[in-house]
C-alpha atoms as a PDB file:
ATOM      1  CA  UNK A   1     -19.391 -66.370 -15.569  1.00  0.00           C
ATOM      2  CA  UNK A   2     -16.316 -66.818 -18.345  1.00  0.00           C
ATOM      3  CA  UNK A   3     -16.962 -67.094 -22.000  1.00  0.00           C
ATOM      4  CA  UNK A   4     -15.917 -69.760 -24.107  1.00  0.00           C
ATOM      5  CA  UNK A   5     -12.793 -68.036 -25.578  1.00  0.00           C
ATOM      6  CA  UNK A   6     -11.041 -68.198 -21.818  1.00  0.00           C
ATOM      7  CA  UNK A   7     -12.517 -71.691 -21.392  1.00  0.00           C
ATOM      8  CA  UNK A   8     -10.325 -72.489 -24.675  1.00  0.00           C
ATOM      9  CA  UNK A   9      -7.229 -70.862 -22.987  1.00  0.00           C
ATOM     10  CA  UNK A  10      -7.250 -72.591 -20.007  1.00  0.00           C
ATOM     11  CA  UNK A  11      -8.297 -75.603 -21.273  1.00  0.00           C
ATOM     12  CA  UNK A  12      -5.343 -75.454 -23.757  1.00  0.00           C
ATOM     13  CA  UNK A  13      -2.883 -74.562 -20.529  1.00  0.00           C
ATOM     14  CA  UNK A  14      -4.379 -77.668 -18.261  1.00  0.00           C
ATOM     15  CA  UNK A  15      -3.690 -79.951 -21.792  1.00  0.00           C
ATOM     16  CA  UNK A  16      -0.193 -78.455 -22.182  1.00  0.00           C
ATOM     17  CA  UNK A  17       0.720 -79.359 -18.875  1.00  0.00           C
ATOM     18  CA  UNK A  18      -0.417 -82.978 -18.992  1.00  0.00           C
ATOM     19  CA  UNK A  19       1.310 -83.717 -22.357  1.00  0.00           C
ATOM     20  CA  UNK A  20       4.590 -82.271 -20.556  1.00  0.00           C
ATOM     21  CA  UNK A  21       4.143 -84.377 -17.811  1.00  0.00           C
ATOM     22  CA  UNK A  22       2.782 -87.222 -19.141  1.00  0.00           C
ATOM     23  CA  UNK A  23       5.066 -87.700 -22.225  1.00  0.00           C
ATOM     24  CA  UNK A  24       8.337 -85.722 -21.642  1.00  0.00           C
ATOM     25  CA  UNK A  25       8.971 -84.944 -17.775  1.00  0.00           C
ATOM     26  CA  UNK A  26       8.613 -88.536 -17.012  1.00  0.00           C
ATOM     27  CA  UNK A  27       9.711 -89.821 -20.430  1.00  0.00           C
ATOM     28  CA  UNK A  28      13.314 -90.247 -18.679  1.00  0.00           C
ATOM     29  CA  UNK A  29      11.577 -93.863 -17.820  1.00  0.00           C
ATOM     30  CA  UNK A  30      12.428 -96.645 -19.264  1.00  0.00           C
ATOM     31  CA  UNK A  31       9.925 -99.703 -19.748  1.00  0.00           C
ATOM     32  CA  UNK A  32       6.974-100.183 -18.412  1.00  0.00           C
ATOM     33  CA  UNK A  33       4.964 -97.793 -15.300  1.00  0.00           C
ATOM     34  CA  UNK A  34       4.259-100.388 -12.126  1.00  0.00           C
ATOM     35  CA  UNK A  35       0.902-100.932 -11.546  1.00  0.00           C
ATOM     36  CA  UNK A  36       0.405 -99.067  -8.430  1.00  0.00           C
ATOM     37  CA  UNK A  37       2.135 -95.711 -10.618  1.00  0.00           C
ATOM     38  CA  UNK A  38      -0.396 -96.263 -13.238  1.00  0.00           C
ATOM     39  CA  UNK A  39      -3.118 -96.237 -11.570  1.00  0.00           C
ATOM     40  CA  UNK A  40      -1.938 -93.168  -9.545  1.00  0.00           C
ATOM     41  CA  UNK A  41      -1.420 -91.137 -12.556  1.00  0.00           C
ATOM     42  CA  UNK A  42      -3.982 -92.212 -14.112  1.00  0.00           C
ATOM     43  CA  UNK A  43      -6.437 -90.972 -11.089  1.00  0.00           C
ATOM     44  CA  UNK A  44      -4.530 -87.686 -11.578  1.00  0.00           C
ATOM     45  CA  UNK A  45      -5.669 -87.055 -14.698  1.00  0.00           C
ATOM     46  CA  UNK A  46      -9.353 -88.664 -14.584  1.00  0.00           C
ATOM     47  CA  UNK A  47      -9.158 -85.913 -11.484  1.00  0.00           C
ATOM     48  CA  UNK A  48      -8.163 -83.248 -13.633  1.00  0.00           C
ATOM     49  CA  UNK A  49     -10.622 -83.338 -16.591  1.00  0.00           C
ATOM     50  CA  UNK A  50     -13.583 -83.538 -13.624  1.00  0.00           C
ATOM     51  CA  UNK A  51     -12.326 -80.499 -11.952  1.00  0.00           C
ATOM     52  CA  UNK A  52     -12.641 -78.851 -15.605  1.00  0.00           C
ATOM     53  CA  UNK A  53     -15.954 -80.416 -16.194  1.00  0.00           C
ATOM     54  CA  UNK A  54     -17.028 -78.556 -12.782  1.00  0.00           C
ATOM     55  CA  UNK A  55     -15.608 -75.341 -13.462  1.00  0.00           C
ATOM     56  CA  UNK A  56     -17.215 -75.665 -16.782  1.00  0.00           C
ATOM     57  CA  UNK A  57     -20.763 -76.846 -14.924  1.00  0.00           C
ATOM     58  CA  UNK A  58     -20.492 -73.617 -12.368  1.00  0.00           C
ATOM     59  CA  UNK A  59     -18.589 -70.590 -14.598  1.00  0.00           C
ATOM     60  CA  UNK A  60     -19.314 -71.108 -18.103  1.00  0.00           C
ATOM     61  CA  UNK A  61     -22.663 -69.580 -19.752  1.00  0.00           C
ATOM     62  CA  UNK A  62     -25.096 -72.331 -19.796  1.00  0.00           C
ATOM     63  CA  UNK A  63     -22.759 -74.448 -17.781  1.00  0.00           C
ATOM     64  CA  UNK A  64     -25.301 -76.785 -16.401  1.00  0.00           C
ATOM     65  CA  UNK A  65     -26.157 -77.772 -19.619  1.00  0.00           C
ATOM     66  CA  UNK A  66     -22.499 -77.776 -21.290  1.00  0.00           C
ATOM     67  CA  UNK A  67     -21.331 -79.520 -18.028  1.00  0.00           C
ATOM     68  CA  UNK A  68     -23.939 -82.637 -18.555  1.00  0.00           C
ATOM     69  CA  UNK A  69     -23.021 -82.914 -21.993  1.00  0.00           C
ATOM     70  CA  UNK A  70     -19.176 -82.910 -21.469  1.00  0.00           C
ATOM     71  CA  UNK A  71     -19.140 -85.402 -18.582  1.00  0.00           C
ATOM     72  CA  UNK A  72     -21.731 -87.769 -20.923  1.00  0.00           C
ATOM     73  CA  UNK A  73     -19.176 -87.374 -23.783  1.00  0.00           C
ATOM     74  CA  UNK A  74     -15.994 -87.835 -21.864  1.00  0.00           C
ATOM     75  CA  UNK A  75     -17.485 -90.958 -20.118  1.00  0.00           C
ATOM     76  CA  UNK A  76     -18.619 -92.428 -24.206  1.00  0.00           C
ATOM     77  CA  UNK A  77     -14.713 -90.964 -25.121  1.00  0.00           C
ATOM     78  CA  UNK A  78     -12.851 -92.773 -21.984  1.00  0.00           C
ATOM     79  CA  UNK A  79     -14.875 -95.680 -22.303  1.00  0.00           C
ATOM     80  CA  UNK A  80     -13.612 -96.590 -25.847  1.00  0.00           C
ATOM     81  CA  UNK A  81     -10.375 -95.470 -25.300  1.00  0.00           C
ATOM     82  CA  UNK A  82     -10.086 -98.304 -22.645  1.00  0.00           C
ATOM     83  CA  UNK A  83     -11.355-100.668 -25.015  1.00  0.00           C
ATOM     84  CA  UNK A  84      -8.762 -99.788 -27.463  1.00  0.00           C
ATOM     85  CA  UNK A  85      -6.026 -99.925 -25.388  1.00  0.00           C
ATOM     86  CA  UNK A  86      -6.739-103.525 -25.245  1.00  0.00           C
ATOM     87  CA  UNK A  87      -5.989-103.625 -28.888  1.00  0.00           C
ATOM     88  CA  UNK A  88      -3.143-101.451 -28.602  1.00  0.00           C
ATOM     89  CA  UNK A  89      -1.740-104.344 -26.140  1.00  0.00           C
ATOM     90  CA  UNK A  90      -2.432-107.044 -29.201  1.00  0.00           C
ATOM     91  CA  UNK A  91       0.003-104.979 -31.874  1.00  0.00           C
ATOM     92  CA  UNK A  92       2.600-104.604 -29.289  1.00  0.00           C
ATOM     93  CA  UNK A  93       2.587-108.272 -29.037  1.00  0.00           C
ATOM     94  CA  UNK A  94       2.367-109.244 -32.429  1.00  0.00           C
ATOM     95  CA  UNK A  95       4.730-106.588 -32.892  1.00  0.00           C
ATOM     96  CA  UNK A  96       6.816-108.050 -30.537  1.00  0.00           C
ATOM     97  CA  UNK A  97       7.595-104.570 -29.266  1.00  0.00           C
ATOM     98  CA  UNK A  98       9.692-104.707 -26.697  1.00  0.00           C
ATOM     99  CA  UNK A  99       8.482-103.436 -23.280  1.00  0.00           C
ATOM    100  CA  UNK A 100      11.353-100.575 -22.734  1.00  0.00           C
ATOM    101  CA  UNK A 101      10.202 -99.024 -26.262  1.00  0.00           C
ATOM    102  CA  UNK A 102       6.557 -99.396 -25.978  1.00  0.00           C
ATOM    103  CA  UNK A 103       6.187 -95.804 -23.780  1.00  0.00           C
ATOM    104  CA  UNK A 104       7.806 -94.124 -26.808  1.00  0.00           C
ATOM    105  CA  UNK A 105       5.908 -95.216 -29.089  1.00  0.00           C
ATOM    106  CA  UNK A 106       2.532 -94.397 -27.416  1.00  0.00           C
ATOM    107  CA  UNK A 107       3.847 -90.886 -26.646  1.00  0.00           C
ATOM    108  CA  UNK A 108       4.130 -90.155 -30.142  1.00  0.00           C
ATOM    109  CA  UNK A 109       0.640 -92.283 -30.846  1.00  0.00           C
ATOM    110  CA  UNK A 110      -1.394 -89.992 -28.483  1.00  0.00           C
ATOM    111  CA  UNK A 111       0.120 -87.206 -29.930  1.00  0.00           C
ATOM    112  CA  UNK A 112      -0.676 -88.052 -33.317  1.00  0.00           C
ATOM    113  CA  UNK A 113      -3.852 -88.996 -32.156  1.00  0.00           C
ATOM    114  CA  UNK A 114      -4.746 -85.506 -30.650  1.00  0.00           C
ATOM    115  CA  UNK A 115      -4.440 -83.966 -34.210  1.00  0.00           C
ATOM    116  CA  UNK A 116      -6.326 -86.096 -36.161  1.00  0.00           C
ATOM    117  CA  UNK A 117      -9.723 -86.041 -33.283  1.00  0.00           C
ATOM    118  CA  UNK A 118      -9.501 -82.721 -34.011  1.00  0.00           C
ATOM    119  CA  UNK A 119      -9.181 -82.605 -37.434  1.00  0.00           C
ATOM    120  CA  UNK A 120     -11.861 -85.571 -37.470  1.00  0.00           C
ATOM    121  CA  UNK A 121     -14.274 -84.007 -35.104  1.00  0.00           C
ATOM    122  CA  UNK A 122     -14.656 -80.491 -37.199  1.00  0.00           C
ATOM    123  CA  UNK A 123     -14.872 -82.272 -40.205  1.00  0.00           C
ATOM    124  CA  UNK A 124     -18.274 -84.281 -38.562  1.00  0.00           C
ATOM    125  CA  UNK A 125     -19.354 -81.189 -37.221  1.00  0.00           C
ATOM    126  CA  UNK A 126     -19.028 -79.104 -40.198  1.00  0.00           C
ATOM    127  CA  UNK A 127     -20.821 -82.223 -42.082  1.00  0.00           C
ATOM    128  CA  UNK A 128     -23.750 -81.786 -40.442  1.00  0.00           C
ATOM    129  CA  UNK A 129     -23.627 -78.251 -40.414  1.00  0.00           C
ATOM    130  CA  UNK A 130     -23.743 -78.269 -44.481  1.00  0.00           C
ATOM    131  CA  UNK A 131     -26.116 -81.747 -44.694  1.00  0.00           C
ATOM    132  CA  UNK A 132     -27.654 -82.215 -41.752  1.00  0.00           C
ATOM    133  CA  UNK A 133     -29.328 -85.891 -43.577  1.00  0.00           C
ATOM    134  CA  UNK A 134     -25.533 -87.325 -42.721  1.00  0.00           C
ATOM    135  CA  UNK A 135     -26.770 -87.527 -38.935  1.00  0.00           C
ATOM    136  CA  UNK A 136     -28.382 -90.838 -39.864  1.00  0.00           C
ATOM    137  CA  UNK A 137     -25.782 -91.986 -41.772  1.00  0.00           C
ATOM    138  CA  UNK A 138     -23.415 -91.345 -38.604  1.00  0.00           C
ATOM    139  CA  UNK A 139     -26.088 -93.022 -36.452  1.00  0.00           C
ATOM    140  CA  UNK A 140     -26.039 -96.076 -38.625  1.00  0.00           C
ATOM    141  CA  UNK A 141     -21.954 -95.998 -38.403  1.00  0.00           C
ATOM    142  CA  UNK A 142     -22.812 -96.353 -34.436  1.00  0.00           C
ATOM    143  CA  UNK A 143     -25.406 -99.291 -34.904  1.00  0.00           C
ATOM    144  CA  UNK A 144     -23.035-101.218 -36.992  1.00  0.00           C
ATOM    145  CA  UNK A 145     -20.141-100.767 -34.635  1.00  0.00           C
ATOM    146  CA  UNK A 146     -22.175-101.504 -31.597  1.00  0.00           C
ATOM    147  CA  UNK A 147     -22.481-104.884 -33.501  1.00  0.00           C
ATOM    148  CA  UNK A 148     -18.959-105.986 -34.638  1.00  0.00           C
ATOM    149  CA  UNK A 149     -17.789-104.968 -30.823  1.00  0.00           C
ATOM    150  CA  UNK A 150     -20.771-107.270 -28.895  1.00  0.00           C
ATOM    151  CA  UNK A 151     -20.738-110.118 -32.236  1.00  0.00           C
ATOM    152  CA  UNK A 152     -17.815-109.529 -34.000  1.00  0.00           C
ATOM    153  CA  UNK A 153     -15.180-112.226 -32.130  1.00  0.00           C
ATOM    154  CA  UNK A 154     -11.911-111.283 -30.717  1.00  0.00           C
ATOM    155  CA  UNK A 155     -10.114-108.904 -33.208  1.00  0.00           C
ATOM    156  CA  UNK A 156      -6.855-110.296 -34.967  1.00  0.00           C
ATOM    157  CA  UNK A 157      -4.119-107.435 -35.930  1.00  0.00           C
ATOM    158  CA  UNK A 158      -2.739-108.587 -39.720  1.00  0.00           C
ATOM    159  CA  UNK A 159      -0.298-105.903 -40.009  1.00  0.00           C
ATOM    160  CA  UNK A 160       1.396-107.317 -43.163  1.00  0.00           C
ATOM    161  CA  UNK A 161      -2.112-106.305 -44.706  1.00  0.00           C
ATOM    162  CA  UNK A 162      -2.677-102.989 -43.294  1.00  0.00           C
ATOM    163  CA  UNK A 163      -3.215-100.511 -46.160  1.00  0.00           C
ATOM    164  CA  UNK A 164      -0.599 -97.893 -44.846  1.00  0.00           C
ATOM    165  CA  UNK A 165       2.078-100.682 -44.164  1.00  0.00           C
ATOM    166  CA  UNK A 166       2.020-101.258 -47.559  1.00  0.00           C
ATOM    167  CA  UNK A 167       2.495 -97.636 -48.418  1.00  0.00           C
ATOM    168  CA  UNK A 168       5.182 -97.261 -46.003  1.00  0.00           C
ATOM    169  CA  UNK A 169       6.663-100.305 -47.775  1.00  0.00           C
ATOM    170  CA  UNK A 170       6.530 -98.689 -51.401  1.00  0.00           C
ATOM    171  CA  UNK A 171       8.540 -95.671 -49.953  1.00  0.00           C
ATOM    172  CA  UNK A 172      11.082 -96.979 -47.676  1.00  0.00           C
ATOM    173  CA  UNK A 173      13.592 -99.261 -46.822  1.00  0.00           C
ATOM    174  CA  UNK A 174      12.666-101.441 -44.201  1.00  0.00           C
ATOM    175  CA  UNK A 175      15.341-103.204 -41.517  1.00  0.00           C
ATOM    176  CA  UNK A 176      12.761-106.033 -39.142  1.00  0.00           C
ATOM    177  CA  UNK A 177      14.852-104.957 -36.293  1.00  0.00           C
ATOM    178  CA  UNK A 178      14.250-102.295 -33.179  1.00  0.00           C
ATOM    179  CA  UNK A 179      17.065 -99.989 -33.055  1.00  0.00           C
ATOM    180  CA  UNK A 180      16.118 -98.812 -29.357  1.00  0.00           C
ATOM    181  CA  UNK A 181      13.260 -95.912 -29.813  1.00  0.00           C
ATOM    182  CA  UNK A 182      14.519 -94.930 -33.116  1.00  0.00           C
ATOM    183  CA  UNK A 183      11.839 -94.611 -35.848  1.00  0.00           C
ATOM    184  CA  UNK A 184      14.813 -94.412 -38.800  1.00  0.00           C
ATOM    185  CA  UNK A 185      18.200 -95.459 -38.504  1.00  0.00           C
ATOM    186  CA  UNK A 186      20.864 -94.437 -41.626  1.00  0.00           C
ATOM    187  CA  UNK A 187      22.872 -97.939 -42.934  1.00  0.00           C
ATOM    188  CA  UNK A 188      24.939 -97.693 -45.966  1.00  0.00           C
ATOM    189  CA  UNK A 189      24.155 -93.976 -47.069  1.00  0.00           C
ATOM    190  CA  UNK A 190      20.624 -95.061 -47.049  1.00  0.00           C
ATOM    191  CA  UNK A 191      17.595 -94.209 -44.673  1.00  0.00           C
ATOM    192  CA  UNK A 192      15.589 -97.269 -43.331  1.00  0.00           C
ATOM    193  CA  UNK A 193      12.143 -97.506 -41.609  1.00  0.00           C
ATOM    194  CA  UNK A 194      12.479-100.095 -37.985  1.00  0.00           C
ATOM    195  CA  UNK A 195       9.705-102.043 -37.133  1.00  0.00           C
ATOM    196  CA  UNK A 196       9.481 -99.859 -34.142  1.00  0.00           C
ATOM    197  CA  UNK A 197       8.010 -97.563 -36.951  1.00  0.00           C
ATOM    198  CA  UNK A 198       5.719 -99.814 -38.617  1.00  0.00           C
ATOM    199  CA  UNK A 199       4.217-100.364 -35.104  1.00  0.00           C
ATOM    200  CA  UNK A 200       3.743 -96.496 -34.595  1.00  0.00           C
ATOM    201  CA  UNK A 201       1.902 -97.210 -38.416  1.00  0.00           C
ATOM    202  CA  UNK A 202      -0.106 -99.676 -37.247  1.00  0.00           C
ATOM    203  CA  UNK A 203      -1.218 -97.820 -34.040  1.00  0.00           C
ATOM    204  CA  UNK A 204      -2.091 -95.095 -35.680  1.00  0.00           C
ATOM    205  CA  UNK A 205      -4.344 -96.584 -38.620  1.00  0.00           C
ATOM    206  CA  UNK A 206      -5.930 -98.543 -35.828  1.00  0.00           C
ATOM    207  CA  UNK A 207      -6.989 -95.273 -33.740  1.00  0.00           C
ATOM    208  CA  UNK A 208      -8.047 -93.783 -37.583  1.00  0.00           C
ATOM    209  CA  UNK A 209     -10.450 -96.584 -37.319  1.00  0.00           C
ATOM    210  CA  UNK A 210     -11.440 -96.123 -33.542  1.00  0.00           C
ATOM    211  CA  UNK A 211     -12.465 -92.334 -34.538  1.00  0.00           C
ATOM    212  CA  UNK A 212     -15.114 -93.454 -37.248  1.00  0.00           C
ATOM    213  CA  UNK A 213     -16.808 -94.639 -34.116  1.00  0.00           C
ATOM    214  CA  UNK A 214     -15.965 -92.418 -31.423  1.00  0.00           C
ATOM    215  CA  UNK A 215     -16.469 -89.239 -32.698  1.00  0.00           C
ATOM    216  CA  UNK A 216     -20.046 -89.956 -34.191  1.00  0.00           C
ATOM    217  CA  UNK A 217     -20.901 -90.736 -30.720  1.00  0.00           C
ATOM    218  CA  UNK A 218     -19.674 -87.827 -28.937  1.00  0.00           C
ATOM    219  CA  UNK A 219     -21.868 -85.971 -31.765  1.00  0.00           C
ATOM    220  CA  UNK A 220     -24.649 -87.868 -30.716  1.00  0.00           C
ATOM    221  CA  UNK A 221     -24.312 -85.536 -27.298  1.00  0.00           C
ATOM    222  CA  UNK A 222     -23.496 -82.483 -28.584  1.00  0.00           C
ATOM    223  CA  UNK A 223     -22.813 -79.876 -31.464  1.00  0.00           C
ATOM    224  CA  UNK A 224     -20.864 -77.702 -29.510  1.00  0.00           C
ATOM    225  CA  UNK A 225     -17.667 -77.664 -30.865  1.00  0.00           C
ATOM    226  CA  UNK A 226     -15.836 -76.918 -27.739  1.00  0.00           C
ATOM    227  CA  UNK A 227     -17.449 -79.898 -25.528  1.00  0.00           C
ATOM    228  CA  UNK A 228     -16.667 -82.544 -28.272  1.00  0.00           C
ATOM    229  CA  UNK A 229     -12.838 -81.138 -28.339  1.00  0.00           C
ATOM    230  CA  UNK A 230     -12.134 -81.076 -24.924  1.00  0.00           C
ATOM    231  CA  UNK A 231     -13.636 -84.061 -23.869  1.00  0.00           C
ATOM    232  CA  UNK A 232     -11.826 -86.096 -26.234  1.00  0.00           C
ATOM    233  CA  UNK A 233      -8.456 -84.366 -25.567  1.00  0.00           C
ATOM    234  CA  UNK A 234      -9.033 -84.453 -21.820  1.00  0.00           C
ATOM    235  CA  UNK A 235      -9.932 -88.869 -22.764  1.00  0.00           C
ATOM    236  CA  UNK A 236      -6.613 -89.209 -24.698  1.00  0.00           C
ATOM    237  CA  UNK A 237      -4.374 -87.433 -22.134  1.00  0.00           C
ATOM    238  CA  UNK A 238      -2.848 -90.058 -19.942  1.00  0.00           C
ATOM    239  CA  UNK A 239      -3.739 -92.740 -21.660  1.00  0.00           C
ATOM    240  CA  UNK A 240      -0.433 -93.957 -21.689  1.00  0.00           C
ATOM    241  CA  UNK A 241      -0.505 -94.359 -17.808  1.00  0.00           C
ATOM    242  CA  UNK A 242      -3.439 -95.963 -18.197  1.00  0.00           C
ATOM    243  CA  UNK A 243      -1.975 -98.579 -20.431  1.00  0.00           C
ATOM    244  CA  UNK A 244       0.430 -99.780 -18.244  1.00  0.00           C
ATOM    245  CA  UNK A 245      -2.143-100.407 -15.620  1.00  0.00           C
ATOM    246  CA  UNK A 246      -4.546-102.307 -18.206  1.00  0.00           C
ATOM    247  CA  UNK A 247      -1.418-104.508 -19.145  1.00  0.00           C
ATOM    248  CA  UNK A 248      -1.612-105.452 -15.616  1.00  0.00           C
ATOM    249  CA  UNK A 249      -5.349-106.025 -15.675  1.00  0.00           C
ATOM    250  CA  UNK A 250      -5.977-107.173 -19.272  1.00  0.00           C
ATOM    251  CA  UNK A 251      -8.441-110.477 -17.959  1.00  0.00           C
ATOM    252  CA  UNK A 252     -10.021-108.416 -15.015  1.00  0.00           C
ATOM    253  CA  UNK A 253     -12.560-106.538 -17.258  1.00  0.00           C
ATOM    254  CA  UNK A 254     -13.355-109.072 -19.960  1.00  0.00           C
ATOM    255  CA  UNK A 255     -17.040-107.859 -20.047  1.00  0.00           C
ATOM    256  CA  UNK A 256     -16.154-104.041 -20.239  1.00  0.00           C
ATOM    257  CA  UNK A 257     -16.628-104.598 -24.690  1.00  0.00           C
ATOM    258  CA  UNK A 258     -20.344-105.271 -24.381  1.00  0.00           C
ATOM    259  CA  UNK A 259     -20.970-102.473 -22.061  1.00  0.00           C
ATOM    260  CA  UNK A 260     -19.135-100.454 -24.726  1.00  0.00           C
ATOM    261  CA  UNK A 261     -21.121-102.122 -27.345  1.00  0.00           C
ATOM    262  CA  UNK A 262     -24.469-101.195 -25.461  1.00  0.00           C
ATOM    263  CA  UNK A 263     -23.149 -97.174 -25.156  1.00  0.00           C
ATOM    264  CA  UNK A 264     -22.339 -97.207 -28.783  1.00  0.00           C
ATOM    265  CA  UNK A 265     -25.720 -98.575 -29.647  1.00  0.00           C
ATOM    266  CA  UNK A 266     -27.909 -96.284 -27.290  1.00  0.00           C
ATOM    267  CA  UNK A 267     -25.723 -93.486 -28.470  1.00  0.00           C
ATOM    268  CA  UNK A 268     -26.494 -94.997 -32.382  1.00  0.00           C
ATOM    269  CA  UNK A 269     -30.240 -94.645 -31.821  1.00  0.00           C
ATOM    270  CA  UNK A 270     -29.889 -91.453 -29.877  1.00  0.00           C
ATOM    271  CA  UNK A 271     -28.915 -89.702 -32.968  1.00  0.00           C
ATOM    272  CA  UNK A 272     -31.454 -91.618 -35.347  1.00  0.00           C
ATOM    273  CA  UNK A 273     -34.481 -90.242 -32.789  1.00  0.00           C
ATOM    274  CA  UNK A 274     -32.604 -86.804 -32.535  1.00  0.00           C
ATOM    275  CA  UNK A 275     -34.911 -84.925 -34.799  1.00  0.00           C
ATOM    276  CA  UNK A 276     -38.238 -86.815 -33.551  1.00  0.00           C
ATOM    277  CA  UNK A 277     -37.717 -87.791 -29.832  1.00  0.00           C
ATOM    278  CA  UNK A 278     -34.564 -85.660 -28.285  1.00  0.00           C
ATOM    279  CA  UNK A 279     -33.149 -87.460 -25.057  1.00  0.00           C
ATOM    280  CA  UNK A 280     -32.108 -85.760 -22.372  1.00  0.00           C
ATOM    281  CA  UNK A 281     -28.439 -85.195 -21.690  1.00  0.00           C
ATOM    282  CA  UNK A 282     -29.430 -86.059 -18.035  1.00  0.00           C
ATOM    283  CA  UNK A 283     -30.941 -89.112 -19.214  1.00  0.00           C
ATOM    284  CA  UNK A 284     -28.176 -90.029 -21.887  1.00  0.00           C
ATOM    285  CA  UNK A 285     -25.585 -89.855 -18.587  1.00  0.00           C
ATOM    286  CA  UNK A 286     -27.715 -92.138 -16.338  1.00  0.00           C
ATOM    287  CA  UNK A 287     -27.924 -94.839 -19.276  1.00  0.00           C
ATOM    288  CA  UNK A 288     -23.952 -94.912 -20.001  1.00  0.00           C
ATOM    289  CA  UNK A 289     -23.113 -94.963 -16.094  1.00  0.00           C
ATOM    290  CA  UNK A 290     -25.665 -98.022 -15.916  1.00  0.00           C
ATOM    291  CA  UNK A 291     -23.901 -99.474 -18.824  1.00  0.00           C
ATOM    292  CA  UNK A 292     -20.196 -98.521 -18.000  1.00  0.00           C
ATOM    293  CA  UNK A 293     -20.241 -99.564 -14.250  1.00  0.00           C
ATOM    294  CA  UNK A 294     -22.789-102.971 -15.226  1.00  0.00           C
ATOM    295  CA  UNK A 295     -19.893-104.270 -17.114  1.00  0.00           C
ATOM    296  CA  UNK A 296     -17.269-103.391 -14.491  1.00  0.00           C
ATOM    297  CA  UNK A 297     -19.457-105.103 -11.760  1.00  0.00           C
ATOM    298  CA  UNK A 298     -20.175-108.407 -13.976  1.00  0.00           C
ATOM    299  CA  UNK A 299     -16.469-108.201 -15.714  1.00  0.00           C
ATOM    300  CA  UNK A 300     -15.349-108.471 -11.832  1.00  0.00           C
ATOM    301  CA  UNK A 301     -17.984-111.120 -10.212  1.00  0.00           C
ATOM    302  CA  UNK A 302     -16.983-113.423 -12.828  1.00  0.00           C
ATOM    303  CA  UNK A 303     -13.191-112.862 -13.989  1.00  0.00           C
ATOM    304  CA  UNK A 304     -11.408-115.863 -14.803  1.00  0.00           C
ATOM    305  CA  UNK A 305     -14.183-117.619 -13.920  1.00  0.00           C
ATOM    306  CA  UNK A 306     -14.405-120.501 -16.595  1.00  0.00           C
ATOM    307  CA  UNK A 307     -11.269-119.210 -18.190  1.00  0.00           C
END
């Protein structure tokens, strides 16, 4: 058995590897991953954060337990991620990013992205920890989200009214051009913002706003510190690959929201029964497999059908 304290140090040598992989040993590319390399990296990495939830299940203390509860919560992380991706491939668009800059700017999104779960997740932790009341108010977060994503219509990106847009507007010059992958460019003796920056704004307020519901649910599964961290690290590692495969299969899983929408709502009353009626981790796992895979299945019986 290993305690927790190596767990963190291998965990943060696995992560350290796939961020050098992922985002600067292949970062020579230029455009878009094929779909067949997508999906091949992105099996890599879905392989990788299994292996560590098995070593976790077999050599940690309490590792059956922590095991259950880190596969649960990196199926609820990986799950939304996917879904957001989808949204990720609407600014791009309106954006009008084009494809050769796009891997940049999601290697500097994910990175970004890493910090703030973290910074996100201890902050709900420690919440709790100091009002535990705020559960409910988390749960009802999870309820309402569960909603907009199953009722809410197909989402529309406005970036020209995004609130940190504007911000970035009141500070800096701004050219509407993309100056290849560069975020500022220097014209005249003065320093201007590309749109290839404002798109790395609007990325990045959007995954602000994916958090509020994410990390509430991951709570839902577990306190432990640890098992909320590294399951959403392990989720947001390779998403880029992933991307580039869902770009390729953007109408094949057209159902996958309302199995989302179902995980966020189970997970949403999950931690408004917490303190009365506890569910099992092994029960939490069999209900967002039924719900994950269900939408899969029906998203490919019936793609493009009626379309």
């Amino acid at each position: 058995m290993f305690n927790e304290f190596t767990f963190w140090i291998i965990f943060a040598v696995i992560a350290s590897l796939i961020i050098f992989i992922d985002l600067y040993a292949t970062d020579h590319r230029h455009g878009k991953l094929g779909l067949k390399r997508s999906l091949m990296w992105s099996g890599i990495w879905i392989s990788t954060a299994l292996l560590f939830n098995l070593f976790i299940y077999f050599y940690l203390e309490n590792g059956h337990q922590k095991g259950l509860e880190f596969l649960t919560a990196y199926l609820i992380e990986y799950s939304l991620s996917v879904d957001n991706l989808f949204v990720f491939l609407m600014i791009f668009k309106v954006m009008d990013v084009p494809a050769r800059s796009q891997p940049h700017v999601l290697k500097w999104g994910i990175l970004s992205a890493i910090i703030f779960r973290i910074v996100f997740i201890l902050a709900g932790v420690g919440l709790i920890n100091l009002f535990h009341p705020v559960i409910y108010v988390f749960g009802v977060i999870l309820l309402f989200a569960a909603y907009k994503m199953a009722f809410g219509g197909e989402q529309k990106i406005n970036y020209e009214k995004n609130p940190m847009i504007k911000f970035v507007k009141r500070f800096f010059n701004i050219t509407n051009k993309f100056e290849g992958d560069h975020f500022f460019i220097k014209q005249g003796g003065k320093f201007f913002a590309t749109s290839l920056f404002l798109t790395l704004i609007v990325i990045e307020s959007s995954d602000i706003v994916f958090a509020v519901d994410s990390i509430p649910a991951v709570i839902a599964i577990t306190r432990d510190s640890f098992i909320i961290i590294t399951s959403n690290i392990f989720a947001i590692l390779g998403l880029r690959a992933l991307y580039f495969a869902l770009s390729g299969l953007v109408d094949t899983f057209s159902y996958l929201k309302y199995g989302v929408a179902c995980i966020l709502f189970f997970v949403g009353v999950k931690m408004l029964l917490s303190e009365y009626y506890p569910i099992p981790t092994e029960l939490s796992l069999g209900i967002i497999i039924f719900f994950l895979a269900g939408s899969i299945i029906l998203s490919l019986m019936f793609k493009k059908k009626g379309r």
